[in-house]
C-alpha atoms as a PDB file:
ATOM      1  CA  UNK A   1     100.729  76.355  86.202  1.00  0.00           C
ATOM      2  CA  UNK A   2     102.185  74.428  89.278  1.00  0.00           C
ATOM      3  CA  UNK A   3     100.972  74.534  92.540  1.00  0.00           C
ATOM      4  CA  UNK A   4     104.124  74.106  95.097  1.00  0.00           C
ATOM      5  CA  UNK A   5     104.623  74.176  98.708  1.00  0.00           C
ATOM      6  CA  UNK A   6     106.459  76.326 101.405  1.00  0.00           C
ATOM      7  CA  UNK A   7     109.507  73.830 101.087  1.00  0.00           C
ATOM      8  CA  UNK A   8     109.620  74.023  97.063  1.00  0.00           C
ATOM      9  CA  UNK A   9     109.452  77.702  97.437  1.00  0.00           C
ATOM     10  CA  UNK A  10     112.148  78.086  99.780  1.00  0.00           C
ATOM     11  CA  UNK A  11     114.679  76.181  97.799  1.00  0.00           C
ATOM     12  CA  UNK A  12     114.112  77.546  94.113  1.00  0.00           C
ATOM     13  CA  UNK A  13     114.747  81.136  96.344  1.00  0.00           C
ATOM     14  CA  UNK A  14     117.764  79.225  97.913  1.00  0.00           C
ATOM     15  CA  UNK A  15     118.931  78.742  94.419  1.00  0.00           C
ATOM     16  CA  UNK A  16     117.903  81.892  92.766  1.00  0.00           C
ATOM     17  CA  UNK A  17     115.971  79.869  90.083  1.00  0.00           C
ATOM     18  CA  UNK A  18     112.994  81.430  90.291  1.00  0.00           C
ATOM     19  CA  UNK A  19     111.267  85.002  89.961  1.00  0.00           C
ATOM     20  CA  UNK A  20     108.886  85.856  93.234  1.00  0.00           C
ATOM     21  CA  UNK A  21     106.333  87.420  92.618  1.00  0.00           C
ATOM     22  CA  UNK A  22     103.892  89.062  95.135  1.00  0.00           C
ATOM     23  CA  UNK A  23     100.173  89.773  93.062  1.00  0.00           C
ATOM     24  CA  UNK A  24      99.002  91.940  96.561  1.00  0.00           C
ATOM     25  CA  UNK A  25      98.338  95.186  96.452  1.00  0.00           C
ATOM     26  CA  UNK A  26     101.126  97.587  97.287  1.00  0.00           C
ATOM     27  CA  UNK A  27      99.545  97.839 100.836  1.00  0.00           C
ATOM     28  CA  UNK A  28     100.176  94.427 101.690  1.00  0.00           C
ATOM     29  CA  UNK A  29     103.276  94.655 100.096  1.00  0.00           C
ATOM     30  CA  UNK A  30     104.754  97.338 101.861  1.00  0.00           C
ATOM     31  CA  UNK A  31     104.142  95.683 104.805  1.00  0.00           C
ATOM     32  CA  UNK A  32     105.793  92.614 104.614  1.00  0.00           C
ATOM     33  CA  UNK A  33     106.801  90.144 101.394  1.00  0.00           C
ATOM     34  CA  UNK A  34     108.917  87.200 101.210  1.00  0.00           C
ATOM     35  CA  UNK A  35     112.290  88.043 100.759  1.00  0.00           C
ATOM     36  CA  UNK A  36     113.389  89.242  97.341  1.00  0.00           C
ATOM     37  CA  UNK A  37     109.403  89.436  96.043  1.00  0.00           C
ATOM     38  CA  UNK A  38     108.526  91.621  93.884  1.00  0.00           C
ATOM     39  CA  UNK A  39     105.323  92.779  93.232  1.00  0.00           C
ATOM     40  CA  UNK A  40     102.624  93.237  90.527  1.00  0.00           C
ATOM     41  CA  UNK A  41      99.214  93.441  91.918  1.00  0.00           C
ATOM     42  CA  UNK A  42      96.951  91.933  89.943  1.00  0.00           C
ATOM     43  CA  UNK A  43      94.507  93.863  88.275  1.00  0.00           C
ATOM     44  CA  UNK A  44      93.909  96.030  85.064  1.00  0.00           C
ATOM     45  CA  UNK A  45      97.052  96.383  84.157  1.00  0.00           C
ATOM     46  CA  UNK A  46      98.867  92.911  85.375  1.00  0.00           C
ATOM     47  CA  UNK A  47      99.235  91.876  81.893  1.00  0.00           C
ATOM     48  CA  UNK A  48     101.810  94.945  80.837  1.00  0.00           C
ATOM     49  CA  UNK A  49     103.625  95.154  83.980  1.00  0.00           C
ATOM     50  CA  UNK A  50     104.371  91.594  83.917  1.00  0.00           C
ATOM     51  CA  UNK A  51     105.817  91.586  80.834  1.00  0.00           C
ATOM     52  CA  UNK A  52     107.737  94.591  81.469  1.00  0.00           C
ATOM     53  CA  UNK A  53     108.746  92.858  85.109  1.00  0.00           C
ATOM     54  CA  UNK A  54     109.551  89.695  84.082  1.00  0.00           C
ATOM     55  CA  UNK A  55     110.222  89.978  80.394  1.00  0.00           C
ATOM     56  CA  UNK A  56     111.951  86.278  79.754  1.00  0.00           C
ATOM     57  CA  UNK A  57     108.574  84.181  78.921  1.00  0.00           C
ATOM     58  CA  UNK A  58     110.945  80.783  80.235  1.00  0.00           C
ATOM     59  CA  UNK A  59     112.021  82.242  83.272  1.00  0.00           C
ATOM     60  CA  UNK A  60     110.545  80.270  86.033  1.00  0.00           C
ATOM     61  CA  UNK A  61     107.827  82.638  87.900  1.00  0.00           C
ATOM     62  CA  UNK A  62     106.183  82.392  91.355  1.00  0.00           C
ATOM     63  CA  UNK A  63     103.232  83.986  92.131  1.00  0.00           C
ATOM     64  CA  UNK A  64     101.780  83.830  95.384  1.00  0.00           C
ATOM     65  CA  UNK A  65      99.048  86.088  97.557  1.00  0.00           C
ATOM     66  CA  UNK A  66      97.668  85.844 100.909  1.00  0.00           C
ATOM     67  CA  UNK A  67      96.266  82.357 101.370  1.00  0.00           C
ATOM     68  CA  UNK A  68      94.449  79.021 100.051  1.00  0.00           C
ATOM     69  CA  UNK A  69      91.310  81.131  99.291  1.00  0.00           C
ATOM     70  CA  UNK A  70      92.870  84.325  97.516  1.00  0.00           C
ATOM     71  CA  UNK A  71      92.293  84.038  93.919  1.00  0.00           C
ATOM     72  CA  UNK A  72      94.669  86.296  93.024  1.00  0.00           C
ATOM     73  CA  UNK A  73      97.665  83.826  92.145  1.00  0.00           C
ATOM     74  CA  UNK A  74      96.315  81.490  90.553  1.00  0.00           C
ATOM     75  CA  UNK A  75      94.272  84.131  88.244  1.00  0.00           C
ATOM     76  CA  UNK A  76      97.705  86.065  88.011  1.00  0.00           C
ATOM     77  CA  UNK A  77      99.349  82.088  87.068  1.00  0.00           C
ATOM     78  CA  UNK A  78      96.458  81.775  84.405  1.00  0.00           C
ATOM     79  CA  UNK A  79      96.918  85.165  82.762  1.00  0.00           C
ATOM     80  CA  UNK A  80     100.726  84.569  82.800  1.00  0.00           C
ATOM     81  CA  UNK A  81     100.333  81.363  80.907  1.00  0.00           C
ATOM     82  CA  UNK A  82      97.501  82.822  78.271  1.00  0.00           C
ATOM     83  CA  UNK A  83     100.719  85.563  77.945  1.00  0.00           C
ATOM     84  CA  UNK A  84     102.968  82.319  77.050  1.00  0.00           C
ATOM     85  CA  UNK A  85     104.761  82.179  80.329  1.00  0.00           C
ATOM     86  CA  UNK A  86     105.906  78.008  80.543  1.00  0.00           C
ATOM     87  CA  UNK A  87     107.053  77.964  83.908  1.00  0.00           C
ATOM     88  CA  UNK A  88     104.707  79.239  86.303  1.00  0.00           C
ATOM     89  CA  UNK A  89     104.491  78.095  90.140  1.00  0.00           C
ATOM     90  CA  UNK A  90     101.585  79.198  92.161  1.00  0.00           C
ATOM     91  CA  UNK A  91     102.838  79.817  96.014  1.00  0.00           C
ATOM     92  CA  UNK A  92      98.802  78.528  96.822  1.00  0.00           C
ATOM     93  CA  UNK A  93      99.307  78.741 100.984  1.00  0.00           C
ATOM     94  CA  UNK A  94     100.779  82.318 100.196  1.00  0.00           C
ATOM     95  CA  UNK A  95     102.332  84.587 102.381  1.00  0.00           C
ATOM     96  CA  UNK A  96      99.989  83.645 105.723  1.00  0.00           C
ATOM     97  CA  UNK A  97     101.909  80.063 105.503  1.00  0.00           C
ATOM     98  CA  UNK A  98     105.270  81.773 105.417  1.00  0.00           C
ATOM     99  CA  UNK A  99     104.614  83.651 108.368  1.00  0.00           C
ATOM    100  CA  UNK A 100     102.661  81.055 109.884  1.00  0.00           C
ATOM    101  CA  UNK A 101     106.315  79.083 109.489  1.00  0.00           C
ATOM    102  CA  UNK A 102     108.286  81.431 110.935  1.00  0.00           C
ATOM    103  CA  UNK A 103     110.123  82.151 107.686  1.00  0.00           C
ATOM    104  CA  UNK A 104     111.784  85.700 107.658  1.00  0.00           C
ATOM    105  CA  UNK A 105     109.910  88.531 105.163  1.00  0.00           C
ATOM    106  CA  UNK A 106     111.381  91.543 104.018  1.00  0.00           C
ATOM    107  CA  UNK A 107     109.860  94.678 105.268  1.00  0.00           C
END
């Protein structure tokens, strides 16, 4: 796992080379995500539905929650490399930094 910033983040989207993954719960997500997220809470079951979401263990994946102390992405980046993920990015700031930013999210 990788921790990158708001910048890194905003050009792998840029340049469509990366999965984005939102590990919120559906709540959250609903109400706002960055753009072209998708999401897989993390919990019981992250393990299946990320291998069902994101089925290409090379593709490059990043996971990202609400803020420096959420542990959900960077639990959600561990489990994803026990899986055998190798290219996992962990969004740490999350989602408050991108709105902090003024960076557009998809409703």
């Amino acid at each position: 796992m990788t921790d990158i910033d708001r910048d890194q983040v905003q050009r792998m989207m840029d340049e469509q080379a990366a999965v984005v993954v939102d590990v919120l719960p559906p709540e959250s997500y609903a109400e706002s995500h960055l753009p072209g997220a998708i999401n897989v809470p993390l919990g019981d079951d992250f393990d299946t539905a990320i291998a069902t979401t994101v089925a290409n263990k090379a593709q490059p994946v990043i996971v990202y929650c609400w803020d420096e102390s959420c542990p959900a992405s960077p639990e959600a980046a561990a489990r994803m490399e026990a899986l055998g993920y190798t290219r996992v990015y962990d969004y740490v700031a999350g989602k408050a930094d991108w709105l902090a930013a003024g960076k557009p999210v998809a409703p």
